[in-house]
N, C-alpha and C. Protein backbone atom coordinates (compact mmCIF):
# COMPACT_ATOMS: atom_id res chain seq x y z
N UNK A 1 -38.95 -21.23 -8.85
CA UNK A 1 -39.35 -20.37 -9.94
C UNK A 1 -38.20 -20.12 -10.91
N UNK A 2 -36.95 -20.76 -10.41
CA UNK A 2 -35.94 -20.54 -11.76
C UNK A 2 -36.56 -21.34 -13.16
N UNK A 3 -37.16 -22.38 -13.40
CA UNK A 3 -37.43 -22.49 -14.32
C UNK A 3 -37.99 -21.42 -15.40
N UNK A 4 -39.25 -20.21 -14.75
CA UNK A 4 -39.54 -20.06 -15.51
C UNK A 4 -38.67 -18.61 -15.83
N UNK A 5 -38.64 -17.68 -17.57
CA UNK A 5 -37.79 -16.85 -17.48
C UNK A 5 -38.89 -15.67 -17.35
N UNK A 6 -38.22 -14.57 -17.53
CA UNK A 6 -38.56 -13.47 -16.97
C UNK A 6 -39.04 -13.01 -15.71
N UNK A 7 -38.75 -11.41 -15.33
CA UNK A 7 -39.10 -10.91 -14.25
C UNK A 7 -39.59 -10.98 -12.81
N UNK A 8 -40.32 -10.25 -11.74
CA UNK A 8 -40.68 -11.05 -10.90
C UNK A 8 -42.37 -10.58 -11.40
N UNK A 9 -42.56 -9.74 -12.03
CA UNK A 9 -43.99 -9.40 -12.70
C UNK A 9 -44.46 -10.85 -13.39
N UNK A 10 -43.79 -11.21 -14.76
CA UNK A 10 -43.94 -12.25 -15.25
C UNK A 10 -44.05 -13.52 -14.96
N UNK A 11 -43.21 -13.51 -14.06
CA UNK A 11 -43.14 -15.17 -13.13
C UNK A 11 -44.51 -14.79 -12.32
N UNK A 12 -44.72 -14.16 -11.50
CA UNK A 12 -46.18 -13.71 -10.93
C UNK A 12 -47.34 -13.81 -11.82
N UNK A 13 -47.33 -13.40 -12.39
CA UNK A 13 -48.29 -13.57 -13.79
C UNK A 13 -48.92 -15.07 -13.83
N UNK A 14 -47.59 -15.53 -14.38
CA UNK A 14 -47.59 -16.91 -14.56
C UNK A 14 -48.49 -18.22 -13.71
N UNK A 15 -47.87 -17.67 -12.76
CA UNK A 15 -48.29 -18.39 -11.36
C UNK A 15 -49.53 -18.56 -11.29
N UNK A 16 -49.60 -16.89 -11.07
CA UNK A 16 -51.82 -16.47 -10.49
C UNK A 16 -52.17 -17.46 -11.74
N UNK A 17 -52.30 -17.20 -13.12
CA UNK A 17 -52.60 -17.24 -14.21
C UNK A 17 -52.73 -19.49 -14.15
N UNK A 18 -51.53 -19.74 -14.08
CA UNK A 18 -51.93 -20.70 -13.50
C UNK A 18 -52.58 -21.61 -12.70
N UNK A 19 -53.18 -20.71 -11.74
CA UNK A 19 -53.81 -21.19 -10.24
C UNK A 19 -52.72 -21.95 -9.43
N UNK A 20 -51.53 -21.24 -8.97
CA UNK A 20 -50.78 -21.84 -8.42
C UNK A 20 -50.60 -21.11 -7.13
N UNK A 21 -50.99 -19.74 -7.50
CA UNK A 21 -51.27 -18.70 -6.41
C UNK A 21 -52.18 -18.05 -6.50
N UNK A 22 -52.48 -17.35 -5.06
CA UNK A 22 -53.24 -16.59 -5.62
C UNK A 22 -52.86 -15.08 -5.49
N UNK A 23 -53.77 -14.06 -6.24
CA UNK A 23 -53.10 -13.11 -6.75
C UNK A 23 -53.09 -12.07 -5.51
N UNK A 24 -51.89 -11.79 -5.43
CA UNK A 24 -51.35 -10.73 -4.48
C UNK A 24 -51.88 -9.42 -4.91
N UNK A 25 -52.04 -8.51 -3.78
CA UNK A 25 -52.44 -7.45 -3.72
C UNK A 25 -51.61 -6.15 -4.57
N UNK A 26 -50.41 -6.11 -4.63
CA UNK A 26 -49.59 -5.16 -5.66
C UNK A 26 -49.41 -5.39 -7.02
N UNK A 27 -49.85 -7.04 -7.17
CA UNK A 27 -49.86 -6.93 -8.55
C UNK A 27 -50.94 -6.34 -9.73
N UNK A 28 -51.72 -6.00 -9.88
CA UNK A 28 -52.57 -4.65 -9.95
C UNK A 28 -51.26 -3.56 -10.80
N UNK A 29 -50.67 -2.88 -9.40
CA UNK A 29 -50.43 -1.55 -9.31
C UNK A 29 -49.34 -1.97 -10.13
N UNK A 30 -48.11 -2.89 -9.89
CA UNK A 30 -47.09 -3.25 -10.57
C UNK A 30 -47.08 -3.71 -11.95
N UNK A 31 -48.75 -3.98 -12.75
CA UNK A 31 -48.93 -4.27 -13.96
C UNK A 31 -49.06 -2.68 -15.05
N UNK A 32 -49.10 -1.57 -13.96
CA UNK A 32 -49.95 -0.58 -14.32
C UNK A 32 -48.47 0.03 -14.56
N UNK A 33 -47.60 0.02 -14.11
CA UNK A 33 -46.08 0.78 -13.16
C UNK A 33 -45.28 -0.16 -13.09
N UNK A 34 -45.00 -0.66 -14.16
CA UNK A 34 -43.59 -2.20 -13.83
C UNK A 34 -42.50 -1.06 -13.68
N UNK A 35 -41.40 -2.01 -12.98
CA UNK A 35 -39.97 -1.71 -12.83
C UNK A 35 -38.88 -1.27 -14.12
N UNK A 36 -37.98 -0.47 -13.49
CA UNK A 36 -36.85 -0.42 -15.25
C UNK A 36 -36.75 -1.17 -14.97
N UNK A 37 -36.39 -1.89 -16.32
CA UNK A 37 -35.44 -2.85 -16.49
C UNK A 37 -34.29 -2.14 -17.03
N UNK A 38 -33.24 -2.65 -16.84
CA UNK A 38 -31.49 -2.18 -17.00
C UNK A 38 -30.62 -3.29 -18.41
N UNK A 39 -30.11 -2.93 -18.89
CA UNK A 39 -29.52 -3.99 -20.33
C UNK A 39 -28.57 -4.90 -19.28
N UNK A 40 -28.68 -6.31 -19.16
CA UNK A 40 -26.95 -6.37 -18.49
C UNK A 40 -26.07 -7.20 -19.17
N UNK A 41 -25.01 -7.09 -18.70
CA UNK A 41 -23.76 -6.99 -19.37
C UNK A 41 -23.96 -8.27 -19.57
N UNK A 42 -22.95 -8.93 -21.04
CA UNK A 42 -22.54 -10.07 -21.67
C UNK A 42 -22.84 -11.11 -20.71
N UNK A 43 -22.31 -11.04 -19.44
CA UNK A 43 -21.63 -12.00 -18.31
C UNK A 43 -19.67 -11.67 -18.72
N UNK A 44 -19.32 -11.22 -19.05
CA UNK A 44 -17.94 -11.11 -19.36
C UNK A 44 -17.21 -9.74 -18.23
N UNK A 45 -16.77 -9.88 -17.89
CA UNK A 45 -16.59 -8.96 -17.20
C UNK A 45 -14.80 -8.03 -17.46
N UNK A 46 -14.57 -7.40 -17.86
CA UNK A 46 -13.22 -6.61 -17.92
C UNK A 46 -11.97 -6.40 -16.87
N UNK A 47 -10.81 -7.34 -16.65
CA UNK A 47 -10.03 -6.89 -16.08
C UNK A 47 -9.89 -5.68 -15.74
N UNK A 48 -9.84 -4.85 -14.83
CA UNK A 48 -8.84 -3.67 -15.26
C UNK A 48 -7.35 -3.49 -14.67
N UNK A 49 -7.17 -2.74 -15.48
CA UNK A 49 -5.49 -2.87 -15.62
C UNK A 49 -5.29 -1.02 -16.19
N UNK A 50 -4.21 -1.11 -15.15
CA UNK A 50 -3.45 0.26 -15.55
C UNK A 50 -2.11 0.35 -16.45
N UNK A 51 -1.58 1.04 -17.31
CA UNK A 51 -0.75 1.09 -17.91
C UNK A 51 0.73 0.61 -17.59
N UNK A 52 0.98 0.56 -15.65
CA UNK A 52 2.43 0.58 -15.52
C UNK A 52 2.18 -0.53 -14.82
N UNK A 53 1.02 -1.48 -15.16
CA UNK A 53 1.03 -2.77 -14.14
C UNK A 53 1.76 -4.17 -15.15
N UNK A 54 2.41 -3.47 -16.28
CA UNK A 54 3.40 -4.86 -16.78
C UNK A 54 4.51 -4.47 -16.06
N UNK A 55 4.44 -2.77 -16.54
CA UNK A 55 6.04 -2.78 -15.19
C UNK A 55 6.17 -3.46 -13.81
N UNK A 56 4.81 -3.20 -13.36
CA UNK A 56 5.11 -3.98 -11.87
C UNK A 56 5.30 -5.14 -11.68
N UNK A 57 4.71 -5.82 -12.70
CA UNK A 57 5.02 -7.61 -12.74
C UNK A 57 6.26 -8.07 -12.92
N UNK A 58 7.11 -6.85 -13.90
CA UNK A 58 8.61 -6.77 -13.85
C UNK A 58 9.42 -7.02 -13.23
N UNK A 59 8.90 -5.85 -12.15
CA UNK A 59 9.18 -5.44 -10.98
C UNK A 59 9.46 -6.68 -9.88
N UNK A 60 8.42 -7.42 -9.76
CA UNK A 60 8.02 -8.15 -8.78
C UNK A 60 8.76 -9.62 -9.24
N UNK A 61 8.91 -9.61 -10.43
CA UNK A 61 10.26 -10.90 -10.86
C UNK A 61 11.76 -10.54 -10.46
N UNK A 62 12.29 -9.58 -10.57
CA UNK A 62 13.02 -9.21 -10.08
C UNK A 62 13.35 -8.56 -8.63
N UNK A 63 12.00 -8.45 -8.30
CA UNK A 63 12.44 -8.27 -6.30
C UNK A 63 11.17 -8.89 -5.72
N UNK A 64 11.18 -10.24 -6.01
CA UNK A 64 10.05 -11.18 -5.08
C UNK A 64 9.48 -11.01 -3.69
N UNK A 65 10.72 -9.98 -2.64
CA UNK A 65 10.97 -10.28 -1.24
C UNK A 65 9.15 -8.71 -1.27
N UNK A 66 9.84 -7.98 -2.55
CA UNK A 66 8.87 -6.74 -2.37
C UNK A 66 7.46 -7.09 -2.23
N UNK A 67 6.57 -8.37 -3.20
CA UNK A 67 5.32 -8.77 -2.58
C UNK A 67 4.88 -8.53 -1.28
N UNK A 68 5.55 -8.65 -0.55
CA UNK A 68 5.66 -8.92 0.84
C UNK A 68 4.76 -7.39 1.54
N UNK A 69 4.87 -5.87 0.54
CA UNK A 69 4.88 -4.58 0.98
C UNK A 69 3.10 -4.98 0.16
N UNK A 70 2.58 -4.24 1.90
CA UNK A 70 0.88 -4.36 1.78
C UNK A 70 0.25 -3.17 0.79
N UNK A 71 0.09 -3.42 -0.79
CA UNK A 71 -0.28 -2.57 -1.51
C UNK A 71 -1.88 -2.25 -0.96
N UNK A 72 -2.22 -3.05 0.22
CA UNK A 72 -3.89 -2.79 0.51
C UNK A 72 -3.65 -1.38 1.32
N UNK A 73 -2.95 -0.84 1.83
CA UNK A 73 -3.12 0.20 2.88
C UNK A 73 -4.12 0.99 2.38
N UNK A 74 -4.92 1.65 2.03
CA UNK A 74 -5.95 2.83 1.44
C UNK A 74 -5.30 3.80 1.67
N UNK A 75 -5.19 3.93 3.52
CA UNK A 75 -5.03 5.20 4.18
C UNK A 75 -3.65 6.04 3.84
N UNK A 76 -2.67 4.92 3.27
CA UNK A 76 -1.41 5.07 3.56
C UNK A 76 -0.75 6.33 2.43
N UNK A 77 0.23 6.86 2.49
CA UNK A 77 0.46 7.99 1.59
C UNK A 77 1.54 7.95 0.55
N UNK A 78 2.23 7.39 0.62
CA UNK A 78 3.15 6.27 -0.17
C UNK A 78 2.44 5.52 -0.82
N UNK A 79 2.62 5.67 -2.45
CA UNK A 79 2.13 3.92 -3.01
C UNK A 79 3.52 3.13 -2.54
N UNK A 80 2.95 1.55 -3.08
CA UNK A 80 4.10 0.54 -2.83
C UNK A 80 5.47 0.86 -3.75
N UNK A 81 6.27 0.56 -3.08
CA UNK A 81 7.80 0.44 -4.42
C UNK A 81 7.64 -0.07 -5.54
N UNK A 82 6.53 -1.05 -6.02
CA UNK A 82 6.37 -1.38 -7.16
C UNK A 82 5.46 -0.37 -7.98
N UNK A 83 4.86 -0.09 -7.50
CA UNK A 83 3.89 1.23 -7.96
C UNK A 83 4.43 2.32 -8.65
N UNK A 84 5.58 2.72 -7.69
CA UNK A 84 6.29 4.29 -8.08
C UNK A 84 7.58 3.47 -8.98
N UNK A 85 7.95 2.45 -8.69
CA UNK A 85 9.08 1.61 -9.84
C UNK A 85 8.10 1.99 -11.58
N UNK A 86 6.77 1.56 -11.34
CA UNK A 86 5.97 1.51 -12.94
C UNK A 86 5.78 2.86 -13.44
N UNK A 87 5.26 3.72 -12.16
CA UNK A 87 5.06 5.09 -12.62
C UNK A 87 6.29 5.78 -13.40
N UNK A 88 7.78 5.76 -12.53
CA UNK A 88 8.69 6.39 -12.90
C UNK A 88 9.08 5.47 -14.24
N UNK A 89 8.87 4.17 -14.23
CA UNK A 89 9.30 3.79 -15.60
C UNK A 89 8.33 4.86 -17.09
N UNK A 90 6.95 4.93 -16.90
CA UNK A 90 5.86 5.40 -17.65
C UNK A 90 6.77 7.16 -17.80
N UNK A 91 7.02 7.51 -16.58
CA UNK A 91 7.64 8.53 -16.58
C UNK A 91 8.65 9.11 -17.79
N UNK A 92 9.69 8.33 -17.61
CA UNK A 92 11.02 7.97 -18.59
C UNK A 92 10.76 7.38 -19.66
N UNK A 93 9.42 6.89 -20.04
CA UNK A 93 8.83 6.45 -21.34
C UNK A 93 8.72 8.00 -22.39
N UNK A 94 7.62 8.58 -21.34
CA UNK A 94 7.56 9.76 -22.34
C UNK A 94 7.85 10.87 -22.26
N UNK A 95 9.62 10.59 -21.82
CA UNK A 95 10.50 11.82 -22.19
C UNK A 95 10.86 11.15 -23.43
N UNK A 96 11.40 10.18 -23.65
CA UNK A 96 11.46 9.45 -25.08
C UNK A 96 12.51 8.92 -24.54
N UNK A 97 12.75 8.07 -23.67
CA UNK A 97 13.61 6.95 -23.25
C UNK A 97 13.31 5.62 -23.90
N UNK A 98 13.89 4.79 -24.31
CA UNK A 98 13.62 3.42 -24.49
C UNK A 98 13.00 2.35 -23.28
N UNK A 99 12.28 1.02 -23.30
CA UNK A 99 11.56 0.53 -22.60
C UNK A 99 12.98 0.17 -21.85
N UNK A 100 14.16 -0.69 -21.97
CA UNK A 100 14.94 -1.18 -21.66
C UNK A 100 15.83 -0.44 -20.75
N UNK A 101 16.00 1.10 -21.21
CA UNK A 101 16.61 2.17 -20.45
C UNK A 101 16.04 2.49 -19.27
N UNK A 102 14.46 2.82 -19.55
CA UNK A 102 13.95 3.44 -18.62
C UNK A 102 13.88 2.26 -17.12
N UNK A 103 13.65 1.53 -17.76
CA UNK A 103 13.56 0.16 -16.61
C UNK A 103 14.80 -0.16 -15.61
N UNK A 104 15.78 0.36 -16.31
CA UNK A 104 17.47 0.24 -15.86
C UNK A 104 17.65 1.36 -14.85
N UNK A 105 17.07 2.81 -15.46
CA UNK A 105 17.46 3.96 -14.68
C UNK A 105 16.20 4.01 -13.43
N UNK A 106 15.17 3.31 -13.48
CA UNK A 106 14.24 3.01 -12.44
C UNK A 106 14.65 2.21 -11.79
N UNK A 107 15.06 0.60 -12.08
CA UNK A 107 15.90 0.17 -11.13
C UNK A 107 16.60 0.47 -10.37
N UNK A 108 17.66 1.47 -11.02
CA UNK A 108 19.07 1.89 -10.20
C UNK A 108 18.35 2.83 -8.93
N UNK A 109 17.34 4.23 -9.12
CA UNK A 109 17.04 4.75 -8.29
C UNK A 109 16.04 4.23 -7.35
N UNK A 110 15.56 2.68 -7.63
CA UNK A 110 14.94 2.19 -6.61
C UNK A 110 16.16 1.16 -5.64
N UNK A 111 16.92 1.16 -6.26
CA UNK A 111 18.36 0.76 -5.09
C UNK A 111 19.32 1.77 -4.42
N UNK A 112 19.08 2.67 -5.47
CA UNK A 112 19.90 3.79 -4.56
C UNK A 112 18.72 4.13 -2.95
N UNK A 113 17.83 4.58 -3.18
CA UNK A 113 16.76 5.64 -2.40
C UNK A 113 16.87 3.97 -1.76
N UNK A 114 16.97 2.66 -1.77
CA UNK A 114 16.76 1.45 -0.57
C UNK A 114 17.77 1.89 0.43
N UNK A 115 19.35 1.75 -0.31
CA UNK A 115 20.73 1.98 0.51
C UNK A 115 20.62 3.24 1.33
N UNK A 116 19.93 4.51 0.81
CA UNK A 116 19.95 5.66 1.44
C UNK A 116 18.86 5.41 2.67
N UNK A 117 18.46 4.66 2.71
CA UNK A 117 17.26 4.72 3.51
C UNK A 117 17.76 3.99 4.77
N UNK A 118 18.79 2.57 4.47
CA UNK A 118 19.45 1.76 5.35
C UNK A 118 20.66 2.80 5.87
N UNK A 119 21.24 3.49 4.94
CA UNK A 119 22.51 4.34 6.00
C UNK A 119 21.34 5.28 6.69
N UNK A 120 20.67 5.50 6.45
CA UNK A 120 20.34 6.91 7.27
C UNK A 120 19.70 6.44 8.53
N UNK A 121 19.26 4.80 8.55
CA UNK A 121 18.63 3.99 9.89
C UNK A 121 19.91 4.22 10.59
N UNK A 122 20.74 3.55 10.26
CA UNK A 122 22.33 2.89 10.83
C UNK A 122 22.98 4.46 11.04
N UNK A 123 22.55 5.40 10.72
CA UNK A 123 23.27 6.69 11.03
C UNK A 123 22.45 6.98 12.68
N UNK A 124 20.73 6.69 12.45
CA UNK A 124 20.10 7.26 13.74
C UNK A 124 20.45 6.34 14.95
N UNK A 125 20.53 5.05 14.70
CA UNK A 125 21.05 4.01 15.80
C UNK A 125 22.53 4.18 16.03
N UNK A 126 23.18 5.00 15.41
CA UNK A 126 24.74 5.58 15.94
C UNK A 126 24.73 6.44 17.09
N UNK A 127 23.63 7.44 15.86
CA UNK A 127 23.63 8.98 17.06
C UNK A 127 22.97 8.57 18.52
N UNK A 128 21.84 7.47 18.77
CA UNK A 128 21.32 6.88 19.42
C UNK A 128 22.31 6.15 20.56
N UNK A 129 23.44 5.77 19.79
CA UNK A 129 24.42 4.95 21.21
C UNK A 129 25.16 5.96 21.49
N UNK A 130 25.46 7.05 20.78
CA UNK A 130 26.22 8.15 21.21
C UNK A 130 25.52 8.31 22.47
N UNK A 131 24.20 8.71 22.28
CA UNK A 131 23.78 9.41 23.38
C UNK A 131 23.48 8.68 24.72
N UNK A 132 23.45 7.44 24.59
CA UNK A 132 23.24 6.32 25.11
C UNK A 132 21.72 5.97 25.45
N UNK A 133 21.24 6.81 23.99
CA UNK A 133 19.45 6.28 24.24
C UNK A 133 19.44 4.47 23.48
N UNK A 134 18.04 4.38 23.58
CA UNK A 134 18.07 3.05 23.11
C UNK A 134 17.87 3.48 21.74
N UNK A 135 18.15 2.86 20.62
CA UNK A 135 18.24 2.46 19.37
C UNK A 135 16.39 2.87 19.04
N UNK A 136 16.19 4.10 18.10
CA UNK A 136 14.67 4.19 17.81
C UNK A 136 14.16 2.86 16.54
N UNK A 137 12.66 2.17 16.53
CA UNK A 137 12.77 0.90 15.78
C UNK A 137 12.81 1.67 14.24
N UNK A 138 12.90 0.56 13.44
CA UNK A 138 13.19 1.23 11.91
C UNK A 138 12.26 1.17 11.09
N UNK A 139 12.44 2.44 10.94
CA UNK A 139 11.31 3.53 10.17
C UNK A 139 11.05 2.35 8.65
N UNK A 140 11.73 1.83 8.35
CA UNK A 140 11.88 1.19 7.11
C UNK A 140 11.96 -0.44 6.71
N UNK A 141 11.08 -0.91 8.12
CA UNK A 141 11.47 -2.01 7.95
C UNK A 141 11.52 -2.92 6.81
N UNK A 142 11.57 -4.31 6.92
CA UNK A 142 11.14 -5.07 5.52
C UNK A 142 10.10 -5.76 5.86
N UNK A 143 9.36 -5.02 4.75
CA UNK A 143 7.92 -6.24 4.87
C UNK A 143 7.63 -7.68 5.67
N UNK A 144 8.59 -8.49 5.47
CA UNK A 144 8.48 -9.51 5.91
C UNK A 144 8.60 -9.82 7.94
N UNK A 145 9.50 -9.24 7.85
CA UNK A 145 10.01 -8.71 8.84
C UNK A 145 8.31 -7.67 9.98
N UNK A 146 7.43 -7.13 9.16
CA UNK A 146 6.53 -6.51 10.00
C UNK A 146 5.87 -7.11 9.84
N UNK A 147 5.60 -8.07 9.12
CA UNK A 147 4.16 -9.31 8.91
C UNK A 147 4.41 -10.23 10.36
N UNK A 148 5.99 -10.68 10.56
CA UNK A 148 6.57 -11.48 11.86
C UNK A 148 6.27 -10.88 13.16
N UNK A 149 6.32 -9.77 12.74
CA UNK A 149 6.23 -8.33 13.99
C UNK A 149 4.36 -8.82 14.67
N UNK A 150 3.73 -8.25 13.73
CA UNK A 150 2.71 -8.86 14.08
C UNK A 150 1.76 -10.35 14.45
N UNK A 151 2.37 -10.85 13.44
CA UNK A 151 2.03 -12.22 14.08
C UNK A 151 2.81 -13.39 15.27
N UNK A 152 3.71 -12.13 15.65
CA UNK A 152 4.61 -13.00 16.68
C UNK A 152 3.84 -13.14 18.24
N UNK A 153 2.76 -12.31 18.75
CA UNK A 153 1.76 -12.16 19.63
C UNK A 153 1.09 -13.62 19.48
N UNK A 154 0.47 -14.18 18.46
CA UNK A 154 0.00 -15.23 18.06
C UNK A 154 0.37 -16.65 18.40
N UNK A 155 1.54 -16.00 17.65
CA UNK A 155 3.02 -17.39 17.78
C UNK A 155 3.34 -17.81 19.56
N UNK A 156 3.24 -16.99 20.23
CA UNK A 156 3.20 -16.83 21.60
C UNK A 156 2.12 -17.08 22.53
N UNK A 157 1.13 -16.74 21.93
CA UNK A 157 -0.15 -16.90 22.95
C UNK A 157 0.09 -18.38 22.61
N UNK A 158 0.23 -19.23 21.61
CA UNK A 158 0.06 -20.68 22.14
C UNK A 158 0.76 -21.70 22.39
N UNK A 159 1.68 -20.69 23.27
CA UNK A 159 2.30 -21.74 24.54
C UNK A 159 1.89 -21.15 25.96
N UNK A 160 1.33 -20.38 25.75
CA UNK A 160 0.27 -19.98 27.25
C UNK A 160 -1.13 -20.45 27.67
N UNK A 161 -1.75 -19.94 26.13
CA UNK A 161 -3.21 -19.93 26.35
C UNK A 161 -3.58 -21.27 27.17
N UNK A 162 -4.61 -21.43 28.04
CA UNK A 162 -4.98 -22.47 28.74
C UNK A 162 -5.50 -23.56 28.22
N UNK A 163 -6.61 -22.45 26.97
CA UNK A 163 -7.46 -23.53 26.08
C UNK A 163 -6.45 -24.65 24.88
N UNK A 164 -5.17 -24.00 24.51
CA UNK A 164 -4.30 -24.44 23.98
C UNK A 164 -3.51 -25.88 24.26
N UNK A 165 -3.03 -25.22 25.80
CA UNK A 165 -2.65 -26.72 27.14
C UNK A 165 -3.92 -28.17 26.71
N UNK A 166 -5.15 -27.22 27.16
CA UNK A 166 -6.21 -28.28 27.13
C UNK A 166 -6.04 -29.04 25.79
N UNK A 167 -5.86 -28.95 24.86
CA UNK A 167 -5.87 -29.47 23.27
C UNK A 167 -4.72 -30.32 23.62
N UNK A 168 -3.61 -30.10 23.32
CA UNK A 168 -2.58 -30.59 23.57
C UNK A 168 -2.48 -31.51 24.56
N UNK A 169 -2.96 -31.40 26.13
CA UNK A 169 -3.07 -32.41 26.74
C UNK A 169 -4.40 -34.03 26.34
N UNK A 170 -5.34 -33.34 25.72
CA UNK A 170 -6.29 -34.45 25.00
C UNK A 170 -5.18 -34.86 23.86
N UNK A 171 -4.64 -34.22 23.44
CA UNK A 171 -3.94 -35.16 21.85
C UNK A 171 -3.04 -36.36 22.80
N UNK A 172 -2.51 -35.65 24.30
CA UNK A 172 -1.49 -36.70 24.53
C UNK A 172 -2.00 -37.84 25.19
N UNK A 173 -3.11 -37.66 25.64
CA UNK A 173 -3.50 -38.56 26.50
C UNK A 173 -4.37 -39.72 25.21
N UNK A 174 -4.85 -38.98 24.22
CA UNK A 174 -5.62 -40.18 23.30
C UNK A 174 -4.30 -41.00 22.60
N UNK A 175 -2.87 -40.28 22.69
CA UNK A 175 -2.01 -40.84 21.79
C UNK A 175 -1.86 -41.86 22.83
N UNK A 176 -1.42 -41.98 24.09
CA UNK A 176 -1.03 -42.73 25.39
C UNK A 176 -2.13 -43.92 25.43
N UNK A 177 -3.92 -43.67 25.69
CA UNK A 177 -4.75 -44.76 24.82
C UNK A 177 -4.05 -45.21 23.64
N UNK A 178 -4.00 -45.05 22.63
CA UNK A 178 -3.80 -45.74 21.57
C UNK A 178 -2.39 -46.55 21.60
N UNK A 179 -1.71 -46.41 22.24
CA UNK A 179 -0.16 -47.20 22.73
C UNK A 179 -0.48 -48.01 23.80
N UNK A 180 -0.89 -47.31 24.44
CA UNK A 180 -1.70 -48.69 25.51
C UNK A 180 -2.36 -49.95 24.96
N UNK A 181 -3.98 -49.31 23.65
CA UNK A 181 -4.14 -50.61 23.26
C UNK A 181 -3.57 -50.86 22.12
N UNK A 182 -2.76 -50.63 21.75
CA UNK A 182 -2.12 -51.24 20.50
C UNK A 182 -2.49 -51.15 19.42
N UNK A 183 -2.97 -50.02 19.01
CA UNK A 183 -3.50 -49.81 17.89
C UNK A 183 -3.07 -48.78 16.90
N UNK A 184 -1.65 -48.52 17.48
CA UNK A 184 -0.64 -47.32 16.62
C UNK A 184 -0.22 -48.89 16.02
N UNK A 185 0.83 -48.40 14.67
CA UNK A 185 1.25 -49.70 13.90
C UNK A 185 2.59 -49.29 14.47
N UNK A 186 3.46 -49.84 14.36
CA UNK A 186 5.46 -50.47 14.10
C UNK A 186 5.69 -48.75 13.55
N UNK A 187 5.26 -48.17 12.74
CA UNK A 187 5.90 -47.04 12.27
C UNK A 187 7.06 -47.31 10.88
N UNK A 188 7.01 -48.34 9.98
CA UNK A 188 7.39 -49.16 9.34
C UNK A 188 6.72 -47.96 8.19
């Protein structure tokens, strides 16, 4: 029924009207009581975009490793470092800072508040050997670094898993056929 256009009233119409069907019982009530119809859009649809998301693209040329920080969290209470990098730039915009300034003095306090964050780890893993507890993990890790965290379970299950062995032992044994009959080439 894509050929024909309009509705599902109209295409129904069509049909009965045709003798191609025959006429259903709601169409009656649905000729009496059709559906809204709604205007719809162009087909074009609108980016959206917030004001400090050129800053973040900025941002993200100049600290690539930061991609890495999961802007998906919902729950989480912190936006990402690139987030609060654009905000505080927008910030320093309209005290009447220049684009170039504000970007400089956002930079600097997104390296200062990094370093403060690394002494104050390296301060708790001090007080930690003082006491001779174990080292608590860091509050701050780097992104990349907790993506490894998690997928290192993964990385591991397959040199255990059984079903894994099984794969691996079929790859070796069809490679061992195929050297047997001669049907790998020279490697040339």
């Amino acid at each position: 029924m894509s050929f024909m256009k309009g509705d599902l009233l109209t295409k129904t119409r069509k049909l009965v009207n045709g003798l191609a069907k025959p006429q259903p019982v709601w169409l009656k009530a649905m000729e009496q009581a059709p559906t809204a119809t709604f205007p719809r859009p162009d087909g074009k649809l609108k980016a959206i975009s917030l004001p400090e998301d050129v800053y973040i693209k900025k941002f993200f040329q100049k600290y690539p490793v930061a991609k890495g920080h999961d802007a998906i969290k919902i729950s989480a209470y912190d936006p990402p470092p690139a987030r609060l990098f654009g905000l505080r730039v927008l910030e320093l915009k309209e005290q009447g800072v220049t684009d170039e300034e504000a970007m400089a003095v956002a930079d600097m306090e997104y390296r200062k508040e990094k370093k403060e964050k690394k002494k104050a780890y390296a301060r708790l893993k001090q007080i930690a050997r003082l006491q001779g507890k174990k080292p608590p993990p860091n509050p701050y890790p780097s992104a990349i670094k907790e993506r490894q965290a998690l997928e290192r379970k993964f990385v591991r299950e397959r040199f255990s898993s059984p079903e894994i062995w099984k794969i691996v032992e079929k790859i070796k044994e069809e490679r061992r056929a195929e050297r047997f009959n001669g049907t790998v080439s020279g490697g040339f």
